[in-house]
PDB file of N, CA and C in Angstrom:
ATOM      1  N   UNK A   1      -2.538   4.517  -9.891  1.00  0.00           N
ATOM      2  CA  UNK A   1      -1.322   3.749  -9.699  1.00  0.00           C
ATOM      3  C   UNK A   1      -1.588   2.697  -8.632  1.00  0.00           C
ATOM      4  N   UNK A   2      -0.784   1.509  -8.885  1.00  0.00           N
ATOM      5  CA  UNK A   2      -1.488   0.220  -7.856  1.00  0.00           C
ATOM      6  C   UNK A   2       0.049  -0.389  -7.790  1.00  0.00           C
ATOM      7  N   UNK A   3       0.257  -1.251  -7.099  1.00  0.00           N
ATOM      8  CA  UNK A   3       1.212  -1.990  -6.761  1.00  0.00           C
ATOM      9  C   UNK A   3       0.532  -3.960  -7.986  1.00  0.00           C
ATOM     10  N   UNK A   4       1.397  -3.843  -8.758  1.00  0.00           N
ATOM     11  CA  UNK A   4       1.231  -5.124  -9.647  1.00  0.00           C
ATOM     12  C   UNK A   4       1.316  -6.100  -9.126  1.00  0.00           C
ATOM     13  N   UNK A   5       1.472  -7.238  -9.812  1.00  0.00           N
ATOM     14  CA  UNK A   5       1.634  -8.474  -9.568  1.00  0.00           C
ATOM     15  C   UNK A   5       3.364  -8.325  -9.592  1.00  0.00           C
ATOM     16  N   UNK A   6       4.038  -8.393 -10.670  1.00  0.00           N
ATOM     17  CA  UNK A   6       5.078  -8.248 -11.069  1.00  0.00           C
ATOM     18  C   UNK A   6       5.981  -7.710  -9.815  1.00  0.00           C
ATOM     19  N   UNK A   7       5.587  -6.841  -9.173  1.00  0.00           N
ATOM     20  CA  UNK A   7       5.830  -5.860  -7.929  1.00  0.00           C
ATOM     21  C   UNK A   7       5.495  -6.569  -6.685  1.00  0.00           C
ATOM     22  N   UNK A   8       4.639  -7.273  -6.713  1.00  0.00           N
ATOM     23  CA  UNK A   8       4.561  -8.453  -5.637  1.00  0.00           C
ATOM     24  C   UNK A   8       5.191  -9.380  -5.683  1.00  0.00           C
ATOM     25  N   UNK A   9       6.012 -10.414  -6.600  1.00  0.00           N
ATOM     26  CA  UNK A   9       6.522 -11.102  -7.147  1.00  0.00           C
ATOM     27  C   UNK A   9       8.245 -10.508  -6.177  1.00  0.00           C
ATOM     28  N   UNK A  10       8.030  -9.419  -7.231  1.00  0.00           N
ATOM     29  CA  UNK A  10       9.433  -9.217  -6.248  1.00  0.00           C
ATOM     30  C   UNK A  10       9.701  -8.971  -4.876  1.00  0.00           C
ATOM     31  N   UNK A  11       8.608  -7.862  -4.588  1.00  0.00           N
ATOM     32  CA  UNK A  11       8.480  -8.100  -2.925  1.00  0.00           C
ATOM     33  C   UNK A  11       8.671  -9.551  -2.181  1.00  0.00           C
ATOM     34  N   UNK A  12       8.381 -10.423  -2.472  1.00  0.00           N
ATOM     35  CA  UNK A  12       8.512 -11.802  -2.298  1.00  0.00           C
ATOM     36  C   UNK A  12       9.715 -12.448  -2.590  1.00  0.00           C
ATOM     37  N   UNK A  13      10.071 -12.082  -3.244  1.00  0.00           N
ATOM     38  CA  UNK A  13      11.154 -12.608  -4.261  1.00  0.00           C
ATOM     39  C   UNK A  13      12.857 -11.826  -2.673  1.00  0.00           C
ATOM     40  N   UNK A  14      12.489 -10.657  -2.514  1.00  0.00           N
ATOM     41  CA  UNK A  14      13.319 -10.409  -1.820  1.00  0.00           C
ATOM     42  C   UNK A  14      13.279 -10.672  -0.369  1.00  0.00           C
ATOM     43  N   UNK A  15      11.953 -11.432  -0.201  1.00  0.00           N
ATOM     44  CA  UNK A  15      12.269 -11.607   1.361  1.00  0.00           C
ATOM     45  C   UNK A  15      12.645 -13.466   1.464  1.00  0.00           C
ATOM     46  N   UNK A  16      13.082 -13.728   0.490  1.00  0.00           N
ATOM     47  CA  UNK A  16      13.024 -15.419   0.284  1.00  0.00           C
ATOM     48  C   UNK A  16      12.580 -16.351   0.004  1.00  0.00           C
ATOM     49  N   UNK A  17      11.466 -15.967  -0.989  1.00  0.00           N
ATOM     50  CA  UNK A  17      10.535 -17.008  -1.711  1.00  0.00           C
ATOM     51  C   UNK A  17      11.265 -17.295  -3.219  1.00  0.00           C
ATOM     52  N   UNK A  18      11.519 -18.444  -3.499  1.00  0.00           N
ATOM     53  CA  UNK A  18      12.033 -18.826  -4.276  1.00  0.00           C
ATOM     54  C   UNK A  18      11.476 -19.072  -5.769  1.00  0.00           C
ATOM     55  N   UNK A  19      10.522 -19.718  -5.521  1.00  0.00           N
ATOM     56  CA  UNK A  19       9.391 -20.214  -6.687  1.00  0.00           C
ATOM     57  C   UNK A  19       7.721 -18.927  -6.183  1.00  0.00           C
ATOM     58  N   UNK A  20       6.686 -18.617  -6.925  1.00  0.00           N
ATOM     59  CA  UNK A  20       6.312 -17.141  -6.520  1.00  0.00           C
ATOM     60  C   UNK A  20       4.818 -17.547  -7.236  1.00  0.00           C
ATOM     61  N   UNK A  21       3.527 -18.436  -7.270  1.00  0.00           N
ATOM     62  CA  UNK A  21       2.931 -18.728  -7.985  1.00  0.00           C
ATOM     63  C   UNK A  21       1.995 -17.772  -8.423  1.00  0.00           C
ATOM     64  N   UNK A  22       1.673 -17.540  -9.358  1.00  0.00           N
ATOM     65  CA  UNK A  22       0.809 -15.816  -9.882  1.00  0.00           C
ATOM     66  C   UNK A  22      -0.380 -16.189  -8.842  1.00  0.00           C
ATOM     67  N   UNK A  23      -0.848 -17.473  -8.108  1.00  0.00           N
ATOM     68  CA  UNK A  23      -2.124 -16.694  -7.182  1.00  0.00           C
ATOM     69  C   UNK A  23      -1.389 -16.263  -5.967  1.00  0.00           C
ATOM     70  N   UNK A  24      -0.823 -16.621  -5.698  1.00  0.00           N
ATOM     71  CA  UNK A  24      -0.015 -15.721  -4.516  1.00  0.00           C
ATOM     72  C   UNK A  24       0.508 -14.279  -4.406  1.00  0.00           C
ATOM     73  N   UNK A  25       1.080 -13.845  -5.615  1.00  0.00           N
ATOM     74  CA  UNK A  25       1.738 -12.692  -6.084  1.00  0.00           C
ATOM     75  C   UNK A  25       0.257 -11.439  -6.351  1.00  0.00           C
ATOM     76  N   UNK A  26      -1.177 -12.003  -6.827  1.00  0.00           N
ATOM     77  CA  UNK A  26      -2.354 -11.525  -6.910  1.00  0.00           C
ATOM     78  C   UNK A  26      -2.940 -11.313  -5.596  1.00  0.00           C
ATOM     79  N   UNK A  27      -3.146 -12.248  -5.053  1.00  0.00           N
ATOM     80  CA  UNK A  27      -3.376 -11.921  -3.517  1.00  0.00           C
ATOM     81  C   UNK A  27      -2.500 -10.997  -2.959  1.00  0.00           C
ATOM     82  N   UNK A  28      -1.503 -10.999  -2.839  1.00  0.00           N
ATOM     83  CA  UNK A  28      -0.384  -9.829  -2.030  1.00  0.00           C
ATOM     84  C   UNK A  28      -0.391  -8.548  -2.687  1.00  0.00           C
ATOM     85  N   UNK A  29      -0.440  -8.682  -4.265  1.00  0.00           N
ATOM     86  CA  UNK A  29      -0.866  -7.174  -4.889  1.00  0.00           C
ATOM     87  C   UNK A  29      -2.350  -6.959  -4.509  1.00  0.00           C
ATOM     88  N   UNK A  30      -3.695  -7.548  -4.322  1.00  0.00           N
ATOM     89  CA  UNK A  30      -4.563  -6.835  -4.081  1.00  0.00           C
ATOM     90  C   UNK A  30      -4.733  -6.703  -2.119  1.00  0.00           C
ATOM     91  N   UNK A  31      -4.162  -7.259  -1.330  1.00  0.00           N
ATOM     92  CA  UNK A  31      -3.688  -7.168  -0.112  1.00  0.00           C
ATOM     93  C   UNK A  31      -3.079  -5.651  -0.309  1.00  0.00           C
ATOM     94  N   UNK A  32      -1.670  -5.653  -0.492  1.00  0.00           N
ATOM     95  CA  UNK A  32      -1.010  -4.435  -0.151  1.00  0.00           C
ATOM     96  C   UNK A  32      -2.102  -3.061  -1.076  1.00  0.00           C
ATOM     97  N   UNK A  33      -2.786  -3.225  -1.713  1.00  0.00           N
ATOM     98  CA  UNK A  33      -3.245  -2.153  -3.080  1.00  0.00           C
ATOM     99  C   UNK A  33      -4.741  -1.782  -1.950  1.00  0.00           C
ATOM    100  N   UNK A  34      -5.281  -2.742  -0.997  1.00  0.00           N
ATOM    101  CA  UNK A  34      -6.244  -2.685  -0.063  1.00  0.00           C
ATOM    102  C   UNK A  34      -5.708  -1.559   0.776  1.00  0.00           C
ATOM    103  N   UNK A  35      -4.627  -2.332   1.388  1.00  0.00           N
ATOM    104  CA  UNK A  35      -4.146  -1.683   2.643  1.00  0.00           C
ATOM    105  C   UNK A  35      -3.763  -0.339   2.176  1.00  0.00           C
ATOM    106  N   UNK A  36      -3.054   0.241   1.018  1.00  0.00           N
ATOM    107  CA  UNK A  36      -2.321   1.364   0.789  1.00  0.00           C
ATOM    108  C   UNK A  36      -3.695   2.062   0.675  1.00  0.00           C
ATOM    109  N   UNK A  37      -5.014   1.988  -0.216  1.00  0.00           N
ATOM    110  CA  UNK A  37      -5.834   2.539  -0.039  1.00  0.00           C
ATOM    111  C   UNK A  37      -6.775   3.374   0.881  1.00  0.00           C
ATOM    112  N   UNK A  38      -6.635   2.011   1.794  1.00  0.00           N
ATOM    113  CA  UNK A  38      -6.799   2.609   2.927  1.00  0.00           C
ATOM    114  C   UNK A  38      -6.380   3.687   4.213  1.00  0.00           C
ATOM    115  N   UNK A  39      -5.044   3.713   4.333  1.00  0.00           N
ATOM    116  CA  UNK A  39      -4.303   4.201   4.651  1.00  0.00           C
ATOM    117  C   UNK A  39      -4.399   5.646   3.864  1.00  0.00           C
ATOM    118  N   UNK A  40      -4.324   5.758   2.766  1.00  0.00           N
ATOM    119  CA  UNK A  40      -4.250   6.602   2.050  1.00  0.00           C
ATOM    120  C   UNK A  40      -5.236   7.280   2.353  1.00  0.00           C
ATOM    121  N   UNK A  41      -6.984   7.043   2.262  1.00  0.00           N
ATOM    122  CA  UNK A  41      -8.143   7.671   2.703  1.00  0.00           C
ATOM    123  C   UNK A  41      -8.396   8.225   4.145  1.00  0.00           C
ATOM    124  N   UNK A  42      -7.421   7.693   4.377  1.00  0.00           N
ATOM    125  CA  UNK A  42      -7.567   7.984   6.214  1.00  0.00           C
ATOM    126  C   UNK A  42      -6.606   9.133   6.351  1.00  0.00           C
ATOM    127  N   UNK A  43      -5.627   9.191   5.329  1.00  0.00           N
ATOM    128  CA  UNK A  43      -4.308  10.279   5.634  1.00  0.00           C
ATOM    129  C   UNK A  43      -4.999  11.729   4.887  1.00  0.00           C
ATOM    130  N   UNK A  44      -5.913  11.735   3.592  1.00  0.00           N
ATOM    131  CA  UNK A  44      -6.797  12.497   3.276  1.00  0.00           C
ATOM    132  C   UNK A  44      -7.517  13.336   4.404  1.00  0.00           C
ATOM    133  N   UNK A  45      -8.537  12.569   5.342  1.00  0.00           N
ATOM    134  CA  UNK A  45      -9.132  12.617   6.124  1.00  0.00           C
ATOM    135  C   UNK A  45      -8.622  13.791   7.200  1.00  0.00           C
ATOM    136  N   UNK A  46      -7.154  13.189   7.574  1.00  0.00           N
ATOM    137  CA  UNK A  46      -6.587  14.062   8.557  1.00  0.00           C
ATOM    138  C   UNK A  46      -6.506  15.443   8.191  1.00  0.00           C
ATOM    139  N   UNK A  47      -5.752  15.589   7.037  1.00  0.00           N
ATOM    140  CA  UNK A  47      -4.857  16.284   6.498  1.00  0.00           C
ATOM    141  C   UNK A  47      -6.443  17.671   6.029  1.00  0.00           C
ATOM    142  N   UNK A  48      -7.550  17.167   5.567  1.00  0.00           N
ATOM    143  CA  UNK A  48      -8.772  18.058   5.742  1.00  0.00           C
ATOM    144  C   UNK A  48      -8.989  18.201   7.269  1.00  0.00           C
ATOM    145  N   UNK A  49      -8.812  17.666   8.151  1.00  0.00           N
ATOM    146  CA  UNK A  49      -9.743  17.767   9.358  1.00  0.00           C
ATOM    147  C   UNK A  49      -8.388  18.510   9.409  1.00  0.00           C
ATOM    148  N   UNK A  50      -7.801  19.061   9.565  1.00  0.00           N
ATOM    149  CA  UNK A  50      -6.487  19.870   9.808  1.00  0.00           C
ATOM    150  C   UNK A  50      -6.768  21.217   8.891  1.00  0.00           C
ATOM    151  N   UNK A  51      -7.326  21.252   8.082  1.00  0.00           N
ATOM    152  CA  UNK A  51      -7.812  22.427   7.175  1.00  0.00           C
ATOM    153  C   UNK A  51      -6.310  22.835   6.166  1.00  0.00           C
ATOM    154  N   UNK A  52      -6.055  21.242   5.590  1.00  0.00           N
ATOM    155  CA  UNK A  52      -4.950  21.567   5.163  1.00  0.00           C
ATOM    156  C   UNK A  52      -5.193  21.271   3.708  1.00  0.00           C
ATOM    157  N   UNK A  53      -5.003  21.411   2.263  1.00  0.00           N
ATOM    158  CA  UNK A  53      -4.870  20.792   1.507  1.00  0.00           C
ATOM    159  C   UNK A  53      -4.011  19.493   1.093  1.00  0.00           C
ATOM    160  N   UNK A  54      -2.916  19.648   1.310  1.00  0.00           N
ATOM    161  CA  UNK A  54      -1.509  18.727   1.519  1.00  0.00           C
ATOM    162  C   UNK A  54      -1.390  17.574   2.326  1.00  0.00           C
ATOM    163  N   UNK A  55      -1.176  16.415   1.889  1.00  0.00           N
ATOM    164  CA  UNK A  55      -1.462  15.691   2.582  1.00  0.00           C
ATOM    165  C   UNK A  55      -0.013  15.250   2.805  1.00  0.00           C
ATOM    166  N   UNK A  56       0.577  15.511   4.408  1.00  0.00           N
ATOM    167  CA  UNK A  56       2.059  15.093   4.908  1.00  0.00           C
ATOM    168  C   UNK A  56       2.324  13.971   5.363  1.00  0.00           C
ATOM    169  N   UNK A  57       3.278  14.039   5.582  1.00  0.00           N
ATOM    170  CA  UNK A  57       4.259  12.475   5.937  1.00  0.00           C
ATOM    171  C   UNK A  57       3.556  11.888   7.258  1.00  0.00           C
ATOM    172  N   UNK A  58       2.895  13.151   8.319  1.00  0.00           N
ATOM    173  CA  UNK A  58       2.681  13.149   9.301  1.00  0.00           C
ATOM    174  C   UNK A  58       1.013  12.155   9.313  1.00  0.00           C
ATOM    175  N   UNK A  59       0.469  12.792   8.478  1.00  0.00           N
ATOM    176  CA  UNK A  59      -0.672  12.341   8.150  1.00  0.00           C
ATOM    177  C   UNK A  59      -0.739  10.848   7.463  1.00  0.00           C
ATOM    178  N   UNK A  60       0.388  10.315   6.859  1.00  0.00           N
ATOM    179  CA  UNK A  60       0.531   8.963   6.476  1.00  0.00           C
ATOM    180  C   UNK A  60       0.734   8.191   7.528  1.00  0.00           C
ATOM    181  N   UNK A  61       1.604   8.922   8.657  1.00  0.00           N
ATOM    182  CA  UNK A  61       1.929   8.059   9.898  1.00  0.00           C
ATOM    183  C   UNK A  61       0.919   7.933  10.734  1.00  0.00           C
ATOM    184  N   UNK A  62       0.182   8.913  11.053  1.00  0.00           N
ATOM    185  CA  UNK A  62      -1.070   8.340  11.882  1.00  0.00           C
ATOM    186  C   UNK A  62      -2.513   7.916  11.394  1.00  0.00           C
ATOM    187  N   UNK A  63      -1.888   7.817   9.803  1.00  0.00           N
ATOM    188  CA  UNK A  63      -2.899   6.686   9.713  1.00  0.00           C
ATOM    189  C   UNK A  63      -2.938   5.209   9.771  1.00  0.00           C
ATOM    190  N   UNK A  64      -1.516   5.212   9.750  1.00  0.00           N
ATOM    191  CA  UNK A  64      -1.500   3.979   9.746  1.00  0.00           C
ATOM    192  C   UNK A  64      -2.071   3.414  11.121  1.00  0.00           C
TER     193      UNK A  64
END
């Protein structure tokens, strides 16, 4: 699962961009689809170094 274009578009779309050109909306979906990845591997990380299977809310927050 990834965050789209379509999904960037609107993200944009709701903070006040009016007109939304698909290279912009591509860049911000592979931007945010970077960052969530990352974040995500790092919240993994914890959540084992914790000897946990489950990866919690807690573990999303300090990865960020």
């Amino acid at each position: 699962m990834s965050i789209s274009k379509l999904t960037a578009k609107k993200i944009l779309k709701s903070v006040g961009g009016d007109r939304i050109s698909e290279s912009a909306a591509l860049e911000l979906a592979e931007t945010l689809n970077a960052y969530a990845y990352s974040i995500a591997k790092k919240a993994v990380k914890l959540a084992r170094h914790a000897k946990r299977k489950t990866v919690q809310k807690s573990d999303i927050e300090l990865a960020r």
